[in-house]
N, C-alpha and C. Protein backbone atom coordinates (compact mmCIF):
# COMPACT_ATOMS: atom_id res chain seq x y z
N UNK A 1 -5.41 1.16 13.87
CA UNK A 1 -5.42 0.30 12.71
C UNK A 1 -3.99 -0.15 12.42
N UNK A 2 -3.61 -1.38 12.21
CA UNK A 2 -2.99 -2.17 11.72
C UNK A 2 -2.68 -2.45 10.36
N UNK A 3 -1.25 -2.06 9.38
CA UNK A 3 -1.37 -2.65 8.31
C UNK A 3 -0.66 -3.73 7.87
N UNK A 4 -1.28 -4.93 7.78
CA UNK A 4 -0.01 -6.13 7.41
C UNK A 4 0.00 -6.16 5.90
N UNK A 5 1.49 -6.06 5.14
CA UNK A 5 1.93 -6.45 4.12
C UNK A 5 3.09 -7.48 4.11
N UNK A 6 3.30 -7.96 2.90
CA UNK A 6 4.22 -9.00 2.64
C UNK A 6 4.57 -9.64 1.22
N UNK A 7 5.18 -10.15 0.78
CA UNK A 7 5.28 -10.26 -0.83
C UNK A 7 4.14 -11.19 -1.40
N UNK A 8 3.47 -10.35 -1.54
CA UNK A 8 2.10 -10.60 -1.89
C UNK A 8 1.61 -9.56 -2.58
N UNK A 9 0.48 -9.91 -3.31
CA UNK A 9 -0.37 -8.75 -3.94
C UNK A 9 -1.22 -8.03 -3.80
N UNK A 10 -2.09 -8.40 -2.09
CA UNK A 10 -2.64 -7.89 -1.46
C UNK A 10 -2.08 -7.67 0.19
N UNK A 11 -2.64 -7.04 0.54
CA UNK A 11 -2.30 -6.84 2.26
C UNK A 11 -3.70 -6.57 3.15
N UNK A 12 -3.37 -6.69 4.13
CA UNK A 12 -4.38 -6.54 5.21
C UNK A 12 -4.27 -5.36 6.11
N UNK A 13 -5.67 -5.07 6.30
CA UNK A 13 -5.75 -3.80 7.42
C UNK A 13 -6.63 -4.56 8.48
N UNK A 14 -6.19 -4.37 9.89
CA UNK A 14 -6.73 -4.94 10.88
C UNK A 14 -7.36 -3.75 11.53
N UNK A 15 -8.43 -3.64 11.59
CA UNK A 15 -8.97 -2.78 12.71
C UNK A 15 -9.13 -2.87 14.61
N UNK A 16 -8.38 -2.66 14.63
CA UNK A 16 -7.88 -2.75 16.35
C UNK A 16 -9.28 -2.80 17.13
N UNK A 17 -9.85 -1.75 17.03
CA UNK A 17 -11.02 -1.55 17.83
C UNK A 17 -12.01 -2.21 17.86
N UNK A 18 -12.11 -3.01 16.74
CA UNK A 18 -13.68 -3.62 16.14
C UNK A 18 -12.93 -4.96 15.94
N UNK A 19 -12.12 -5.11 15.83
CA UNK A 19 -11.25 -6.57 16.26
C UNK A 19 -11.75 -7.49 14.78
N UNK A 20 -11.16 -6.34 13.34
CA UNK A 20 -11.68 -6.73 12.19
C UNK A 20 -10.45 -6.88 11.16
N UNK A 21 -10.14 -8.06 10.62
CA UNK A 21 -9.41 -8.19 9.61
C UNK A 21 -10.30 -8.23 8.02
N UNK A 22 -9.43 -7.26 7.29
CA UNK A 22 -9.87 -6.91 6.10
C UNK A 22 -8.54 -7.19 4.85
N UNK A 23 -9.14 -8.05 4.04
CA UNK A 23 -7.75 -8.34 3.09
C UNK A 23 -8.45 -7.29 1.59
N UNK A 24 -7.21 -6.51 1.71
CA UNK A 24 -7.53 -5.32 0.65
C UNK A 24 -6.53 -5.91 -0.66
N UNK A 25 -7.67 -6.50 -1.90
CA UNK A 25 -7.16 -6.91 -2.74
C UNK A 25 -5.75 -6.26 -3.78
N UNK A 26 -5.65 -6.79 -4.91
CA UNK A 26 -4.29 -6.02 -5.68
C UNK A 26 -4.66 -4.70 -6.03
N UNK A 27 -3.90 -3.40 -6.08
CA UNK A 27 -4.04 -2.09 -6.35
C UNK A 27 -4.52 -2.14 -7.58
N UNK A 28 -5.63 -1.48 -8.03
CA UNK A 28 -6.44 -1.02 -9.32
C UNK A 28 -5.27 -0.34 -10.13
N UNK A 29 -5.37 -0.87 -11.40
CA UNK A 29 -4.01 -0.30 -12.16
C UNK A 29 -3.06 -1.00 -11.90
N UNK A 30 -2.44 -1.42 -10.95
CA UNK A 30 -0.81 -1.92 -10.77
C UNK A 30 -1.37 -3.83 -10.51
N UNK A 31 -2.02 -4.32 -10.78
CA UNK A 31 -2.49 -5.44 -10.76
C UNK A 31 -0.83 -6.64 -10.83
N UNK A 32 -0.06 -6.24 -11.65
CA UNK A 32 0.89 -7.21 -11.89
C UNK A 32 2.01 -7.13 -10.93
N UNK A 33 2.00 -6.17 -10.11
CA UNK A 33 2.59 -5.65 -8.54
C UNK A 33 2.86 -7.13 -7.91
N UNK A 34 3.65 -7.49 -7.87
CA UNK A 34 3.31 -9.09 -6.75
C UNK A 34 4.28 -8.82 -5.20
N UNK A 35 4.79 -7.68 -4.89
CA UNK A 35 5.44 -7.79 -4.05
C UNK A 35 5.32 -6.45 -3.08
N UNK A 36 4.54 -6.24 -2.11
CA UNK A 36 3.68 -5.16 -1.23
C UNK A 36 4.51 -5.13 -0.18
N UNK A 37 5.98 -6.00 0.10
CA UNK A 37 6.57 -5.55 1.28
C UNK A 37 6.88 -4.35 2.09
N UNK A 38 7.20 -3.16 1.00
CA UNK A 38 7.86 -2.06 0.93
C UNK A 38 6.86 -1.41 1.60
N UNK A 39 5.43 -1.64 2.54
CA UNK A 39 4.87 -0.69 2.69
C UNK A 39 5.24 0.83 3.75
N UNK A 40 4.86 2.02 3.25
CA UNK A 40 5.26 2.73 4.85
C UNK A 40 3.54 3.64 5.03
N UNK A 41 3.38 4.01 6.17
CA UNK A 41 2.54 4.72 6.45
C UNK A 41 3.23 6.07 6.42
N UNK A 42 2.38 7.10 6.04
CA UNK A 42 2.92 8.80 6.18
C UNK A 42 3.01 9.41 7.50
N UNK A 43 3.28 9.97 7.80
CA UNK A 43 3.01 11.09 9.06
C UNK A 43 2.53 12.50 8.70
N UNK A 44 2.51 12.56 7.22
CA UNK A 44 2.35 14.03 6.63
C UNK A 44 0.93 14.22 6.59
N UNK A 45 0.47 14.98 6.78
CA UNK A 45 -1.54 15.21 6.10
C UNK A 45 -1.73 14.31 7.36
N UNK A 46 -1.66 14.69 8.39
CA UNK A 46 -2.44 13.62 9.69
C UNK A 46 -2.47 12.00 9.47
N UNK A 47 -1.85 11.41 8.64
CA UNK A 47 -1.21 10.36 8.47
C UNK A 47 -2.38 9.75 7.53
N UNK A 48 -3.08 11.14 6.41
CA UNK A 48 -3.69 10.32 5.81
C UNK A 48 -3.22 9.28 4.20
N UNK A 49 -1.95 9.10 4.20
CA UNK A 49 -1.62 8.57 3.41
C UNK A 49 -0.54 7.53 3.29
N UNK A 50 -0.60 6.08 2.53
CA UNK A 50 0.52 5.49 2.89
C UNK A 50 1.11 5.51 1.09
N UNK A 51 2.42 4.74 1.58
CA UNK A 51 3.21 4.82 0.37
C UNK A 51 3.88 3.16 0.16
N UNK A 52 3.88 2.02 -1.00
CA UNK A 52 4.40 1.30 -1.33
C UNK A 52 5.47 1.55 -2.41
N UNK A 53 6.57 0.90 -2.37
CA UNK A 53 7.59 1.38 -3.24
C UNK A 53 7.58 -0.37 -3.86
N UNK A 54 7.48 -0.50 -4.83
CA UNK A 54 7.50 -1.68 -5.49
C UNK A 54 9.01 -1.85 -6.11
N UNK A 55 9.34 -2.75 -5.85
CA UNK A 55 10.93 -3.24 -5.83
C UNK A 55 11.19 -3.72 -7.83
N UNK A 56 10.26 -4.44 -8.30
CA UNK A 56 10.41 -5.03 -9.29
C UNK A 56 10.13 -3.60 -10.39
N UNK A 57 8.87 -2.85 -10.51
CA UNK A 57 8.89 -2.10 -11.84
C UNK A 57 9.79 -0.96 -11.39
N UNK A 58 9.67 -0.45 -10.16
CA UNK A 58 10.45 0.98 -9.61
C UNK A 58 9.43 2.03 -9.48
N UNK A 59 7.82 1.84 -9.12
CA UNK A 59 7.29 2.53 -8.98
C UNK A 59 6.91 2.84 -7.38
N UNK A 60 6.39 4.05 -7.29
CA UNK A 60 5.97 4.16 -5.91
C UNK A 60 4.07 4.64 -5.69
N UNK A 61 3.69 3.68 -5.07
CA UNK A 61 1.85 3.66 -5.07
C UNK A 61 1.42 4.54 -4.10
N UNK A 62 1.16 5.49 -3.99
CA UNK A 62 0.66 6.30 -2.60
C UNK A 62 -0.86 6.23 -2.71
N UNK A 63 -1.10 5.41 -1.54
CA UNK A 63 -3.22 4.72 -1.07
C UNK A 63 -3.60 6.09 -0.24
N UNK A 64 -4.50 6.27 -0.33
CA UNK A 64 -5.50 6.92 0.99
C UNK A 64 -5.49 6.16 1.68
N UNK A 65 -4.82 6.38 3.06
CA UNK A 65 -5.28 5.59 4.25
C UNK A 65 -6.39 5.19 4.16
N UNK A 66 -7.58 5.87 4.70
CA UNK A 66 -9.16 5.57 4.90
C UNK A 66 -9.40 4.43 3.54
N UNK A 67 -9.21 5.15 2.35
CA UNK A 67 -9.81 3.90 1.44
C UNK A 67 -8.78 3.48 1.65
N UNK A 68 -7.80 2.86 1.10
CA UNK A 68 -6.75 1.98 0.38
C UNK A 68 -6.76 1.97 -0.78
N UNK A 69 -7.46 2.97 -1.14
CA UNK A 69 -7.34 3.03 -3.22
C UNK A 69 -6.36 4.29 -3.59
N UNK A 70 -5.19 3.72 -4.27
CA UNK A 70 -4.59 4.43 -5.22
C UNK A 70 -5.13 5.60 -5.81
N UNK A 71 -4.00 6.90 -4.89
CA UNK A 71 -4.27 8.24 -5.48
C UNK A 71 -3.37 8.67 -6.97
N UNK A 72 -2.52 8.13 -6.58
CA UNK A 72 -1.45 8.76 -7.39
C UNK A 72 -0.43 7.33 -7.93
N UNK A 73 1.10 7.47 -8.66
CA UNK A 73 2.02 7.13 -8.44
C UNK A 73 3.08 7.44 -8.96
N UNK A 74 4.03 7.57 -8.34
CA UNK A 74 5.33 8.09 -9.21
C UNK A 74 6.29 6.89 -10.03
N UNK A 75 6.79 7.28 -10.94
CA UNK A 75 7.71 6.06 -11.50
C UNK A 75 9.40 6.52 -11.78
N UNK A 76 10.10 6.02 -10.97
CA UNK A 76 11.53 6.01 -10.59
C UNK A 76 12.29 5.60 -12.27
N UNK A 77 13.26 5.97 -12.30
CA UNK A 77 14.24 5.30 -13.05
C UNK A 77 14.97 4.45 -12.52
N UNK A 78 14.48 2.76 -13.24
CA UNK A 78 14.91 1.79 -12.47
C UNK A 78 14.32 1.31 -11.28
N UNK A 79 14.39 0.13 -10.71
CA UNK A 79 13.92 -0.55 -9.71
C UNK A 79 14.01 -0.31 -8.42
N UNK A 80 13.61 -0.28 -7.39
CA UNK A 80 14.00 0.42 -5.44
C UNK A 80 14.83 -0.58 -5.08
């Protein structure tokens, strides 16, 4: 699987195998997010988790891989 992000409010997961593009709308809760560049995938927990660091509020979104729905998020002092 493939994840494309970009300063945008949504991003895409491509499924390699099944040769499937899926545009995974704005994060539930962080709706006013407009900029998804920052994405990283984990390596921790069998890589079930990714992490966006949003540049503008200073928060950080960590998705479930499998879903893409927002587990958690932390909020920084100040912007990334």
């Amino acid at each position: 699987e493939a994840i494309l992000s970009g300063n945008r409010r949504h991003f895409y997961s491509y499924d390699l195998g099944a040769n499937k593009l899926v545009k995974q709308g704005a994060i539930l809760g962080h709706y006013d997010e407009r900029n998804l560049s920052k994405l990283e995938v984990s390596s921790m927990r069998n890589g079930k988790l990714m992490a966006v660091a949003c540049a503008d509020s200073g928060y950080i979104l960590v998705l479930g891989q499998e879903s893409k729905k927002l587990l958690f998020d932390l909020k920084m002092n100040g912007s990334c």
